[in-house]
N, C-alpha and C. Protein backbone atom coordinates (compact mmCIF):
# COMPACT_ATOMS: atom_id res chain seq x y z
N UNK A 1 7.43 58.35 43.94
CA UNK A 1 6.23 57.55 43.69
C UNK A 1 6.68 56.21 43.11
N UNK A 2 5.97 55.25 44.00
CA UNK A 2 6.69 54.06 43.35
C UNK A 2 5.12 52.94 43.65
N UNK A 3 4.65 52.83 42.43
CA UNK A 3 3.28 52.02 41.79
C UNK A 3 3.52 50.90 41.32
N UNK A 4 2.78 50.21 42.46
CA UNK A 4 2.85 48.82 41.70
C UNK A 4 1.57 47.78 42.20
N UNK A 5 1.29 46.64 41.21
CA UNK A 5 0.12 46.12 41.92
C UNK A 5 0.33 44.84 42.40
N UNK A 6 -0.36 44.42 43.58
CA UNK A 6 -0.17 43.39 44.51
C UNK A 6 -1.43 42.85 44.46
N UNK A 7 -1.28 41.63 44.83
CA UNK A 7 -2.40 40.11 44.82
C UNK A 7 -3.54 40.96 45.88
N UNK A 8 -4.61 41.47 45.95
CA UNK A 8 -5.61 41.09 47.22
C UNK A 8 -5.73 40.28 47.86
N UNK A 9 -5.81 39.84 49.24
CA UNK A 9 -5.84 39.06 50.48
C UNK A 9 -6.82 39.31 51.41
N UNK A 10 -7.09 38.46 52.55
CA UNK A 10 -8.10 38.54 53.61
C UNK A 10 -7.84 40.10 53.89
N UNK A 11 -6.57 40.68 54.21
CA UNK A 11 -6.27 41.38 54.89
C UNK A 11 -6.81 42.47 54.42
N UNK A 12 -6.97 42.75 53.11
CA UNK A 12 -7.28 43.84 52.47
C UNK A 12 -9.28 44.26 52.59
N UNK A 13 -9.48 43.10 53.29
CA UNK A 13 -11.21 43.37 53.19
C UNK A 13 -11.77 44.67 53.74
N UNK A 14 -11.30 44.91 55.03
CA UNK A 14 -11.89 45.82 55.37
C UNK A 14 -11.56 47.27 54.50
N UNK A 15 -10.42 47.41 54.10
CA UNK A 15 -10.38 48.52 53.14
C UNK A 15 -10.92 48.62 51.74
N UNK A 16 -11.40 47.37 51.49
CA UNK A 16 -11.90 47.23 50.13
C UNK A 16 -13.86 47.62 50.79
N UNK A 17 -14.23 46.91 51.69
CA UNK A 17 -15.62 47.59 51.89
C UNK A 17 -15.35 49.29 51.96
N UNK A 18 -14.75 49.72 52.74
CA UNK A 18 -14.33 51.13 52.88
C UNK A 18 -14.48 51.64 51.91
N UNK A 19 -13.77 51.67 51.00
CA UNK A 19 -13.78 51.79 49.34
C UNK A 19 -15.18 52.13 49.21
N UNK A 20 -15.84 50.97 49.16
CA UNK A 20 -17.21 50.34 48.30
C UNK A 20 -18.02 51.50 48.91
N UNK A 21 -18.13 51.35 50.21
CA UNK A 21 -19.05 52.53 51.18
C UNK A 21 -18.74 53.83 50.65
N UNK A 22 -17.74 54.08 50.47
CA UNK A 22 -17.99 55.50 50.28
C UNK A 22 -18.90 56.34 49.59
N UNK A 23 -18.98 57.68 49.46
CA UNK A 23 -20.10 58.50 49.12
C UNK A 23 -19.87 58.75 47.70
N UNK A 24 -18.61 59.31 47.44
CA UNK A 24 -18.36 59.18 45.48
C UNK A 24 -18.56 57.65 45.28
N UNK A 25 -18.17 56.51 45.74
CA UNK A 25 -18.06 55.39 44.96
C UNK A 25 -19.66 54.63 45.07
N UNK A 26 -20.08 55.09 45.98
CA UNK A 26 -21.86 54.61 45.62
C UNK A 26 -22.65 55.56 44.78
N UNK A 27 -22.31 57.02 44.90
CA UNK A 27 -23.08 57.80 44.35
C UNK A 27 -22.60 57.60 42.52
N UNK A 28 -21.60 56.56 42.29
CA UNK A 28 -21.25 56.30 40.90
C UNK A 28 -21.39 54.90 40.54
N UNK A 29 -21.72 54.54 41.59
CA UNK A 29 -22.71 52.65 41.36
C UNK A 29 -23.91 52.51 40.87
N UNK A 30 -23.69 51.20 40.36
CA UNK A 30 -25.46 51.10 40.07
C UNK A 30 -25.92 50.65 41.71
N UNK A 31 -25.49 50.10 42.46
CA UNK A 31 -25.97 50.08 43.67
C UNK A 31 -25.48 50.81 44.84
N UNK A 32 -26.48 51.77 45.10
CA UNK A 32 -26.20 52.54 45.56
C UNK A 32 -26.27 52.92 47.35
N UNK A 33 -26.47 51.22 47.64
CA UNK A 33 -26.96 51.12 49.02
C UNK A 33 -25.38 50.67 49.96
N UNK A 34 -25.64 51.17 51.29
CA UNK A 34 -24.43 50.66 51.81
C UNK A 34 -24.49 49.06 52.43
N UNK A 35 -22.82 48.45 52.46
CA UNK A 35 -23.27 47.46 52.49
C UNK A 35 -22.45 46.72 53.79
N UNK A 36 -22.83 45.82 54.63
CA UNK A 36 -22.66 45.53 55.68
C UNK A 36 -21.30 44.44 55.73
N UNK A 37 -20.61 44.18 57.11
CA UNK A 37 -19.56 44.21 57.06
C UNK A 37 -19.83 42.60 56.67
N UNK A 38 -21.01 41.66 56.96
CA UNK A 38 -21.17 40.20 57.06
C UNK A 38 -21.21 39.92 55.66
N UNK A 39 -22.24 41.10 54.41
CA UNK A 39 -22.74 40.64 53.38
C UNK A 39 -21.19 40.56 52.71
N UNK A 40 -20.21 41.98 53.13
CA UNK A 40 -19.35 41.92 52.16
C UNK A 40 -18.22 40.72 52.09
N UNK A 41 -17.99 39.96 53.65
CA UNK A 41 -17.07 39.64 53.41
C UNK A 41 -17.21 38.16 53.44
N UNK A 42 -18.58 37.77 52.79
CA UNK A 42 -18.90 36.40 52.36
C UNK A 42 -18.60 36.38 50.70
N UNK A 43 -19.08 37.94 50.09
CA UNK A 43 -18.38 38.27 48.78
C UNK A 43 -17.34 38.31 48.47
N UNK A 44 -16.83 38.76 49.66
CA UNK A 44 -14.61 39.52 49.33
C UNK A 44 -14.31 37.45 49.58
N UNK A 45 -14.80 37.09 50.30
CA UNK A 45 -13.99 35.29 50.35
C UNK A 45 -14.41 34.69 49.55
N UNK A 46 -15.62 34.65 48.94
CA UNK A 46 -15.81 33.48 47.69
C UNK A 46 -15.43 34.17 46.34
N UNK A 47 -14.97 35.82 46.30
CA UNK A 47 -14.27 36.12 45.50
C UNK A 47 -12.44 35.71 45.27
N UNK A 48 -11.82 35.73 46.22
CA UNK A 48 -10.92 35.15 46.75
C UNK A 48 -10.50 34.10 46.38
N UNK A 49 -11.56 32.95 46.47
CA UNK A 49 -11.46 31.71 47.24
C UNK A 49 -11.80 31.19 44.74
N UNK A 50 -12.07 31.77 44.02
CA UNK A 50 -12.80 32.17 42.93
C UNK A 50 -11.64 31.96 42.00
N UNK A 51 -11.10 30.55 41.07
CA UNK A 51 -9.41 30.51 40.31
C UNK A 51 -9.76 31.48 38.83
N UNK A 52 -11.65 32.06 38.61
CA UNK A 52 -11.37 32.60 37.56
C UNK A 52 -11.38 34.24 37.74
N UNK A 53 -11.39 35.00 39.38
CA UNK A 53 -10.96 35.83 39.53
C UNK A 53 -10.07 36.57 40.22
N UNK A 54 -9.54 37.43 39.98
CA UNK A 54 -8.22 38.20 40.21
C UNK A 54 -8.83 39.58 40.72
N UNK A 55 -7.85 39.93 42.03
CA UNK A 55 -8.19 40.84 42.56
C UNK A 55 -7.47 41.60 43.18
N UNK A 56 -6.70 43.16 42.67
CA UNK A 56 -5.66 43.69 42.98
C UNK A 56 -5.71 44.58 43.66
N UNK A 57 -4.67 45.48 44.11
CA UNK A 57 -4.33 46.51 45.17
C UNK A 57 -3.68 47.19 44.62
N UNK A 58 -4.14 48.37 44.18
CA UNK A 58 -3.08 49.49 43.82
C UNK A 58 -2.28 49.97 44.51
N UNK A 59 -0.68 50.00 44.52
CA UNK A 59 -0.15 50.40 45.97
C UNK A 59 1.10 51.29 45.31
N UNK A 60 1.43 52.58 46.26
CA UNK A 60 1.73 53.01 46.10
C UNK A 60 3.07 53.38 47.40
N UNK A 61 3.82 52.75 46.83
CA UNK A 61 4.93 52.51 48.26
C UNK A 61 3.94 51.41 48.98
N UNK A 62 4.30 51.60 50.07
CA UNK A 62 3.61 51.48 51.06
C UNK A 62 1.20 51.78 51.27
N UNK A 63 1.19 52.36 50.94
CA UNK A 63 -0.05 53.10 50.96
C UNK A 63 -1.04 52.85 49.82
N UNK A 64 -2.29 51.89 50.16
CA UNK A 64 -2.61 51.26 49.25
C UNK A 64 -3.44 52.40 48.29
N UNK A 65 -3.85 52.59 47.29
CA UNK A 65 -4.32 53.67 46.23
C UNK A 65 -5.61 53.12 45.52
């Protein structure tokens, strides 16, 4: 096991909605609706695009966590 955390990128969007969609991770949100691929990734880029936020990838080897 080898853990370490890496910068978030464009690349990572679609696995970060993935994330978000899921059934434990909404059923433990305050919003609990699913959310579409346009809304999220006007959020995931002006989050991004954002110098007072930071946004990481848990990774584990290879295989993001």
């Amino acid at each position: 096991m080898y853990l370490f955390l890496r910068s978030a990128d464009i690349n990572d969007a679609a696995t970060i909605l993935e994330w978000r969609n899921d059934t434990l991770t909404r059923d433990n949100s305050f919003s609990k609706e699913l959310i579409d691929f346009d809304t999220h990734i006007k959020w995931y880029e002006s989050k991004l695009s954002d110098e007072s936020c930071s946004l990481f990838i848990l990774m584990d080897g290879a295989e993001k966590i």
